[in-house]
C-alpha atoms as a PDB file:
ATOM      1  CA  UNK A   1     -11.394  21.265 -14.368  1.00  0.00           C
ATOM      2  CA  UNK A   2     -12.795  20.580 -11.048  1.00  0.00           C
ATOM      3  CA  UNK A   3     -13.754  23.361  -9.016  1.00  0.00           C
ATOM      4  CA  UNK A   4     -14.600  23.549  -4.998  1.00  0.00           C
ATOM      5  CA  UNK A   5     -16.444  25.839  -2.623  1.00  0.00           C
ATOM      6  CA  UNK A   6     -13.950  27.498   0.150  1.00  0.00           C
ATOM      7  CA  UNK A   7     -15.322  24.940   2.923  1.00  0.00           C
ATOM      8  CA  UNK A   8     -15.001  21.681   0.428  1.00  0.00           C
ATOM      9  CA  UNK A   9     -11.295  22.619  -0.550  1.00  0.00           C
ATOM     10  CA  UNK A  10     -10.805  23.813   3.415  1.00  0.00           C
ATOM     11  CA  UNK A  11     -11.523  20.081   4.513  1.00  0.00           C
ATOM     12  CA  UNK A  12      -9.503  18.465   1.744  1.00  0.00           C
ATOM     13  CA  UNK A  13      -6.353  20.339   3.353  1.00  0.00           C
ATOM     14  CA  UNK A  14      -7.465  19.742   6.751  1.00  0.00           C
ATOM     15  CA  UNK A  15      -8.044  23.290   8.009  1.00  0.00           C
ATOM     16  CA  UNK A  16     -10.798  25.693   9.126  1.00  0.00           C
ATOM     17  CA  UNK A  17     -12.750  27.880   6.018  1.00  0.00           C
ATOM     18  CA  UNK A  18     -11.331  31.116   7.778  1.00  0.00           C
ATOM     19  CA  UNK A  19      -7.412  29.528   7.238  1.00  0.00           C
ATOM     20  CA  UNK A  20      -7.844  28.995   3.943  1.00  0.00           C
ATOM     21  CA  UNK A  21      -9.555  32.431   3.459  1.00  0.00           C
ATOM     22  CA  UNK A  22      -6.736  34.013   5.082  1.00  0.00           C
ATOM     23  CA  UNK A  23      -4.124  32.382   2.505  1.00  0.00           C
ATOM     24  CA  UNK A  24      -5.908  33.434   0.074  1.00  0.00           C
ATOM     25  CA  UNK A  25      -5.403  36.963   1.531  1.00  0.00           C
ATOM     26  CA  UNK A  26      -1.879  36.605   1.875  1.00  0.00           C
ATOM     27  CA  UNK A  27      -1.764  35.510  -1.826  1.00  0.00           C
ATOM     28  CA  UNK A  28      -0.725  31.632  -1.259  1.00  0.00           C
ATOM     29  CA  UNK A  29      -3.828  30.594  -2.972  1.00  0.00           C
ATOM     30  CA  UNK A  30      -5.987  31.825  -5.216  1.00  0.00           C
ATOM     31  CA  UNK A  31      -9.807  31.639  -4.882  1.00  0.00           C
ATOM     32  CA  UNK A  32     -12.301  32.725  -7.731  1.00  0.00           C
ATOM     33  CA  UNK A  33     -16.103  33.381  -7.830  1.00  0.00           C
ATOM     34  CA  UNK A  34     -18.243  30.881  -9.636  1.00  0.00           C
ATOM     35  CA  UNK A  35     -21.029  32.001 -12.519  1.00  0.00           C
ATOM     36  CA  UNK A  36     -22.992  32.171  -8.851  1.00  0.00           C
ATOM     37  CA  UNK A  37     -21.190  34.060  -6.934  1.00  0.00           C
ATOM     38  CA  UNK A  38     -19.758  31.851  -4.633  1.00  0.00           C
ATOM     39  CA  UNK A  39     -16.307  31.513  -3.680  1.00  0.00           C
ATOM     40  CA  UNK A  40     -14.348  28.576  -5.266  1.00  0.00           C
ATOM     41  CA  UNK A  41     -10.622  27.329  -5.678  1.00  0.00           C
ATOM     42  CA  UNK A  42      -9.812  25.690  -9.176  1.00  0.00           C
ATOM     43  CA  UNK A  43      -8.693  22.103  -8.439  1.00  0.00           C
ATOM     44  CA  UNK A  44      -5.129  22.419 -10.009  1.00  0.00           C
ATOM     45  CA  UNK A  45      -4.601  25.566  -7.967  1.00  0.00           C
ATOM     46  CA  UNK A  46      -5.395  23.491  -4.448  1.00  0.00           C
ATOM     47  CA  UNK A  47      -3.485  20.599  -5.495  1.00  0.00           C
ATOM     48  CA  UNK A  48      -0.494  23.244  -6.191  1.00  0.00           C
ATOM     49  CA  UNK A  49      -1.172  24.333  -3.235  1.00  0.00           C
ATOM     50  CA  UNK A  50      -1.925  20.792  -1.048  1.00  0.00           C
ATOM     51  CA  UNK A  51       1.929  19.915  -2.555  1.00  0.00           C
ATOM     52  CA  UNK A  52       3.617  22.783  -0.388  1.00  0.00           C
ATOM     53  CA  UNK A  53       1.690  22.085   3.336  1.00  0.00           C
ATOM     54  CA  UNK A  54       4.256  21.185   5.798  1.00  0.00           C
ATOM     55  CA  UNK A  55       3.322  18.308   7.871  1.00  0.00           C
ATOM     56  CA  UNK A  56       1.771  20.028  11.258  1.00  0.00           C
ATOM     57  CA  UNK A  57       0.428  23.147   9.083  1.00  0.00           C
ATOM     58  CA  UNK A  58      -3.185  22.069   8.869  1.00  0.00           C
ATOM     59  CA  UNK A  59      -5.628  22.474  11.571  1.00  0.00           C
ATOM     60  CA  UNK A  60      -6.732  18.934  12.481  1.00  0.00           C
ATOM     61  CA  UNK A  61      -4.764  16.575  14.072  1.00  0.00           C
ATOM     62  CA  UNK A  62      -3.593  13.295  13.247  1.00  0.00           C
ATOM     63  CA  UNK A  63      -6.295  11.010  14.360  1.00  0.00           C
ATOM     64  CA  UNK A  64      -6.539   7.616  15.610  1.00  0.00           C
ATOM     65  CA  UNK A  65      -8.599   5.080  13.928  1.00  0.00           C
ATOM     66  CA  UNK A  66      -8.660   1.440  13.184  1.00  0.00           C
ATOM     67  CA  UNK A  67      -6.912  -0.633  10.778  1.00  0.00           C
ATOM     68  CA  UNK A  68      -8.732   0.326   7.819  1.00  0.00           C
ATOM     69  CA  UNK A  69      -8.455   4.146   7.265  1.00  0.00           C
ATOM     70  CA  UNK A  70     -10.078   6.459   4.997  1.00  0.00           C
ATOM     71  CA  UNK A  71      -8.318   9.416   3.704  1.00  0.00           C
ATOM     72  CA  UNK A  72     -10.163  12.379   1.758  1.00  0.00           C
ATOM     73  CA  UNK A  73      -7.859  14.527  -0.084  1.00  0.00           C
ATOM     74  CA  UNK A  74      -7.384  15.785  -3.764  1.00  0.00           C
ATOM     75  CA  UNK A  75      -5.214  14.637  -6.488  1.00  0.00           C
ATOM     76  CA  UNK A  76      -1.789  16.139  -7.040  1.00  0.00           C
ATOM     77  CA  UNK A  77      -0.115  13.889  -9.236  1.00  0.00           C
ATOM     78  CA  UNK A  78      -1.042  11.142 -11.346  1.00  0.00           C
ATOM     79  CA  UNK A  79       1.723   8.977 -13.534  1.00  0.00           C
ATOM     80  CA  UNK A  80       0.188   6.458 -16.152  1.00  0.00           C
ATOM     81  CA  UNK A  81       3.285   4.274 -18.364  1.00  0.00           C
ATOM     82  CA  UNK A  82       1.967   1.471 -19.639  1.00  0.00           C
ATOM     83  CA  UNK A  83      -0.476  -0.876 -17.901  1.00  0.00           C
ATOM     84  CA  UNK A  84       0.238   0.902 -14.367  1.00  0.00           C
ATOM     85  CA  UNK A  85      -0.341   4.597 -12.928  1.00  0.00           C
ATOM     86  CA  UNK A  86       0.674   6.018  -9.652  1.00  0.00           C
ATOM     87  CA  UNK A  87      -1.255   8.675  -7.678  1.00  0.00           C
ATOM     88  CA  UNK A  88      -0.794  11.063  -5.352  1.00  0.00           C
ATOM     89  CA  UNK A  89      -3.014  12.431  -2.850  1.00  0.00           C
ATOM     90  CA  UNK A  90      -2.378  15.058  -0.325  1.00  0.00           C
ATOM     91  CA  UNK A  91      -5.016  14.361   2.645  1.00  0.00           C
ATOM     92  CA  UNK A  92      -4.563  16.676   5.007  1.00  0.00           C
ATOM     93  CA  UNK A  93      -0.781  16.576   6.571  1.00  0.00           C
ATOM     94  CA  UNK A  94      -0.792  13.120   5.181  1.00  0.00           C
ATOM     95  CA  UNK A  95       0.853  12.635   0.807  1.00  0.00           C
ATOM     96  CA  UNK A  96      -0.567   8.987   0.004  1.00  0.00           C
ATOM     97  CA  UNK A  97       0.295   7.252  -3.129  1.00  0.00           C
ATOM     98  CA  UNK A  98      -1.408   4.704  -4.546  1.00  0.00           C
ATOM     99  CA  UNK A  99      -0.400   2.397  -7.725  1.00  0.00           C
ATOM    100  CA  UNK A 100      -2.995   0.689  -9.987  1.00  0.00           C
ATOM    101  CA  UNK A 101      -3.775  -0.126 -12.897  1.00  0.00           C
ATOM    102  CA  UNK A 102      -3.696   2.335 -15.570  1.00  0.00           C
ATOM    103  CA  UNK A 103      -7.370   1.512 -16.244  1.00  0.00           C
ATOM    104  CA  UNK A 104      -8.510   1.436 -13.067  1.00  0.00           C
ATOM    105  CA  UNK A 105      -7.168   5.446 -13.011  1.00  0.00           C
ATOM    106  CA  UNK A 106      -8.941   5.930 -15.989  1.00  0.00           C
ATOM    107  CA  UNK A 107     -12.001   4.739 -15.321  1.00  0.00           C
ATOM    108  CA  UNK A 108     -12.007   6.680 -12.209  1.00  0.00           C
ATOM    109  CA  UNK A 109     -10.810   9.705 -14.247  1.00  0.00           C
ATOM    110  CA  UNK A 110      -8.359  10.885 -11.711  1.00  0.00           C
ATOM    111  CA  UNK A 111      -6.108  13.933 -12.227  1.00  0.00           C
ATOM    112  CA  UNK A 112      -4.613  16.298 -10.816  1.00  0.00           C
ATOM    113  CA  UNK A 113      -7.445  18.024  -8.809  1.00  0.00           C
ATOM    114  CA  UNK A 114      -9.501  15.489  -8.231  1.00  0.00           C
ATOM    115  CA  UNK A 115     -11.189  15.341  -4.807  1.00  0.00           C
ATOM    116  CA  UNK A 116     -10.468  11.554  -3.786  1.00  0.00           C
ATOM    117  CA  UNK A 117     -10.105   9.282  -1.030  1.00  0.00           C
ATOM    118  CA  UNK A 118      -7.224   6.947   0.013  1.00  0.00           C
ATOM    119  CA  UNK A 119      -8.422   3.769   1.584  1.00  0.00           C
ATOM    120  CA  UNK A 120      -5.701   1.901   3.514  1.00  0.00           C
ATOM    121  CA  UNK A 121      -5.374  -1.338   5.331  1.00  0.00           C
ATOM    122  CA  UNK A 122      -2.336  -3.221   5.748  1.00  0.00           C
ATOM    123  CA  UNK A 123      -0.079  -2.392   2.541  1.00  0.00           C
ATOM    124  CA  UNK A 124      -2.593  -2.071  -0.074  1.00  0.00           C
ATOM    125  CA  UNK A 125      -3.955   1.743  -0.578  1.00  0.00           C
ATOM    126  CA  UNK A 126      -7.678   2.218  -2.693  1.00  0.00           C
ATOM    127  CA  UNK A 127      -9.074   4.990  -4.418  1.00  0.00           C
ATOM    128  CA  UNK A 128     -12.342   5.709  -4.004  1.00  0.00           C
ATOM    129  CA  UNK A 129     -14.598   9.182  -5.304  1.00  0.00           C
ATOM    130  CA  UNK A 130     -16.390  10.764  -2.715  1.00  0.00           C
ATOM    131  CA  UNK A 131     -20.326   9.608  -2.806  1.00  0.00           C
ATOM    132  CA  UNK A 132     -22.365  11.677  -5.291  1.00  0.00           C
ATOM    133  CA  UNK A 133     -19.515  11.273  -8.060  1.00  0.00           C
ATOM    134  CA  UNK A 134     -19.861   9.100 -11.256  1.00  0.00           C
END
């Protein structure tokens, strides 16, 4: 399962490092230490945890940008029956879903905790990995 540093899983919520450290305090999330040392959050745990931010929690706001936006979240569902899947991704304040082709999910491999982005222009919402994925 995925795993991601404190400032990694910080941005896919939309907040500052020190928020998220401070849940973690407070015992809404849970973050481990890697075989390094580091601190990480297991990607299951922040997409548990992405599924319960009100809208308005997080620490950015809601920008302003053109028609085509780009959305980098992480994974917190993903439906596959038959030829078609649907995904969730919670980006910040923002839940996007996405449906595609079952294959298309596949070959992407996305679950749930999966860092991903949401694409949108006009009605039609694309998946891509963030760069330095395969």
């Amino acid at each position: 399962m995925p795993q991601f540093r404190v400032a990694d899983a910080a941005r896919l919520l939309g907040m500052s490092d020190d928020s998220l450290r401070r849940w973690a305090e407070t015992g809404r999330l849970r973050i481990d230490r890697d075989d390094a040392g580091r601190m990480v959050v297991d990607g299951v745990e922040l997409a548990r945890v992405a599924r319960e931010i009100v809208p308005g929690e997080t620490a950015l706001p809601t920008p302003r940008e053109s028609a085509r936006n780009h959305f980098p979240g992480i994974v917190i569902g993903v439906r596959k029956d038959g030829l078609m899947a649907q995904v969730e991704i919670q980006a910040g304040p923002h839940r996007v879903v996405s449906l595609m082709s079952r294959e298309a999910a596949d070959e992407l491999g996305l679950e749930v905790g999966v860092a991903a982005i949401a694409s949108i222009k006009a009605t039609n919402v694309v998946v891509d990995l963030p760069s330095g994925r395969a």
